[in-house]
Protein backbone atom coordinates (compact mmCIF):
# COMPACT_ATOMS: atom_id res chain seq x y z
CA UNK A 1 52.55 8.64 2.80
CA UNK A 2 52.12 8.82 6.82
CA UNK A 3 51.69 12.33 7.74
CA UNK A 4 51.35 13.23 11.47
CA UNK A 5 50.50 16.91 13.61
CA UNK A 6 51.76 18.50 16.68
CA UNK A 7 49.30 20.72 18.63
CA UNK A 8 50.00 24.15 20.57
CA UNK A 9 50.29 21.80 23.72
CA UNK A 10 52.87 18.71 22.24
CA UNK A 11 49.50 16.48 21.21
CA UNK A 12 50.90 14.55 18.12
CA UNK A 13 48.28 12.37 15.45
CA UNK A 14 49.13 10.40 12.71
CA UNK A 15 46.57 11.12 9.92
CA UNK A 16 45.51 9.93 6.51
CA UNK A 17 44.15 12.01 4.47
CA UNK A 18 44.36 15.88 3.83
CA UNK A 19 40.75 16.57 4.78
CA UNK A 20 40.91 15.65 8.31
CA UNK A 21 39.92 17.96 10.82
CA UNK A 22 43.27 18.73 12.21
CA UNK A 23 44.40 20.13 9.08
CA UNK A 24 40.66 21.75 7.72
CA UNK A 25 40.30 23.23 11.59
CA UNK A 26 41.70 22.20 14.67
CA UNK A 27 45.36 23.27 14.02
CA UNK A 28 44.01 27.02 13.09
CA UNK A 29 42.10 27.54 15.87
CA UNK A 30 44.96 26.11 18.33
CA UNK A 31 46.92 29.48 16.60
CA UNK A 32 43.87 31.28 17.54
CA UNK A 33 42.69 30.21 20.58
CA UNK A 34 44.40 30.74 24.06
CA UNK A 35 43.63 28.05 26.93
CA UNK A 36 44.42 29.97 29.92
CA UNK A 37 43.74 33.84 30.36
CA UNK A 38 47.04 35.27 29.80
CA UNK A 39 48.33 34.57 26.10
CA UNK A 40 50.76 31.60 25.70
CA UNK A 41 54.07 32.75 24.91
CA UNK A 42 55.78 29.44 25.83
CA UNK A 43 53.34 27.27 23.87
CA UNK A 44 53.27 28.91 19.88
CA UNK A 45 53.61 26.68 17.16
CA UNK A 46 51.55 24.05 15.25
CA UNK A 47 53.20 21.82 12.77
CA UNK A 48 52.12 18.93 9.98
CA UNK A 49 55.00 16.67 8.65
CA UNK A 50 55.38 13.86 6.52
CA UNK A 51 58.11 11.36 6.19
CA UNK A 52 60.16 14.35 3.96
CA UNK A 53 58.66 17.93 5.51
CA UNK A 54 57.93 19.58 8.13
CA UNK A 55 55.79 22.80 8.03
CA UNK A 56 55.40 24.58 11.42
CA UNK A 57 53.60 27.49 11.97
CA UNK A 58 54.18 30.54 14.55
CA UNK A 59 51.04 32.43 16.48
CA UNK A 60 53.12 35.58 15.10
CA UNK A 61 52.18 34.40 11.67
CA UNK A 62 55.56 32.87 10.86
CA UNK A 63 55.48 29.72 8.71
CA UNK A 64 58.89 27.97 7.96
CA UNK A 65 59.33 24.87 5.97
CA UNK A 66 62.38 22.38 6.72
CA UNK A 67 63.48 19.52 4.22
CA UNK A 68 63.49 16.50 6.45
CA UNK A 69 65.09 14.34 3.76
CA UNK A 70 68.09 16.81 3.29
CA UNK A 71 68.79 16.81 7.31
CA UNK A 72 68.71 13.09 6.65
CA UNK A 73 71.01 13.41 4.26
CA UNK A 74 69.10 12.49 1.01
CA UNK A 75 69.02 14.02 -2.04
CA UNK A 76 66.18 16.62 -2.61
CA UNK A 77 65.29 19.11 -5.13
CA UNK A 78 63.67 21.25 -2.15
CA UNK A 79 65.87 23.59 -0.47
CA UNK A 80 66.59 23.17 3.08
CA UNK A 81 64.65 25.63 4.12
CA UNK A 82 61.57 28.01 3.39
CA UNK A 83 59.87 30.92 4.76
CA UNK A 84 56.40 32.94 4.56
CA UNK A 85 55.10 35.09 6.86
CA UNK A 86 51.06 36.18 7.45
CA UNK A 87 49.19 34.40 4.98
CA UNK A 88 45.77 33.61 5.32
CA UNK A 89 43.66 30.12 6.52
CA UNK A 90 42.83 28.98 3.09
CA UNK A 91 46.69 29.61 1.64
CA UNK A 92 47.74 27.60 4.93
CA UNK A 93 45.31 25.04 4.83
CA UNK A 94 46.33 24.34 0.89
CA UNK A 95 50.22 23.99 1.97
CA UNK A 96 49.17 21.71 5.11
CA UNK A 97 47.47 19.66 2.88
CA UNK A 98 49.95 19.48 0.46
CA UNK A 99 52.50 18.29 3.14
CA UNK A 100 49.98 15.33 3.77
CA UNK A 101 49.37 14.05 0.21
CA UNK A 102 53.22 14.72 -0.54
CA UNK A 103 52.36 17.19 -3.28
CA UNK A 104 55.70 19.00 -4.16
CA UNK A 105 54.08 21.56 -6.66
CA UNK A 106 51.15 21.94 -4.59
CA UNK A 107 53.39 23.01 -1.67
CA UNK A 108 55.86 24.90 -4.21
CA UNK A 109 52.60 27.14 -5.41
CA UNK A 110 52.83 29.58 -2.62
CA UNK A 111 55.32 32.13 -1.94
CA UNK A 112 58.09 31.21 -0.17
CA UNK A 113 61.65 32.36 0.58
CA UNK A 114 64.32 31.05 1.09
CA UNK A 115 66.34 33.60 3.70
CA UNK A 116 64.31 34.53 6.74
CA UNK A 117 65.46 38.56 6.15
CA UNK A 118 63.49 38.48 2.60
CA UNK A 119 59.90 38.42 5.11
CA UNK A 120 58.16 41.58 5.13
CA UNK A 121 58.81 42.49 9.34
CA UNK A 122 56.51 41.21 12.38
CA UNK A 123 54.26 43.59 13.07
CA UNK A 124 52.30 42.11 15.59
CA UNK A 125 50.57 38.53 16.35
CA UNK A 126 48.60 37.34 12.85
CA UNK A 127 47.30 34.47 14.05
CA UNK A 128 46.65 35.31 17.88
């Protein structure tokens, strides 16, 4: 399955396999790194997809799934859309590799929601 990433700054990859460095590293400290000396506010998400999902992450610490293949209009026992909000690198890392190997139950095994108003509220930047 061809997975790809999208940096902080619009740098998009194709890569292979779930241990690359984008998904073990570089994406988490591109949510925790600023380039220039004023924090980013334009630039703020990260995201890995695969042909099916999308999972894009927020410097505030939001994470939101979307179901490719139901915008597409196929069939898909995923709903369209799922939330979490503040988790930590390893529980990240785990769902961005599941989007790369294609592992439904892997990326099912977390805690999502599926309405945006079930999150605990922001608080302040997680990631930043």
């Amino acid at each position: 399955m061809a997975a790809s990433i999208i940096t902080r700054y619009g740098h998009s990859e194709n890569i292979a396999s779930p241990d690359s460095d984008w998904i073990t590293h570089r994406l988490l400290n591109e949510l925790k790194t600023e380039q220039f000396d004023e924090p980013d506010n334009e630039h703020t998400q990260v995201s890995v997809s695969n042909e099916h999902w999308s999972v894009s992450v927020q410097v505030s610490g939001l994470v939101y799934f979307d179901n490719l293949d139901l915008l597409e209009g196929e069939e898909s026992d995923l709903p369209e859309t799922m939330y979490l909000r503040d988790i930590d690198d390893t529980e990240l890392v785990s769902i961005w590799r599941a989007v790369v190997s294609g592992d439904q139950d892997a990326l099912l095994d977390h805690g999502w929601v599926c309405e945006i108003d079930e999150l605990p509220p922001y608080r302040a930047d997680y990631y930043r």
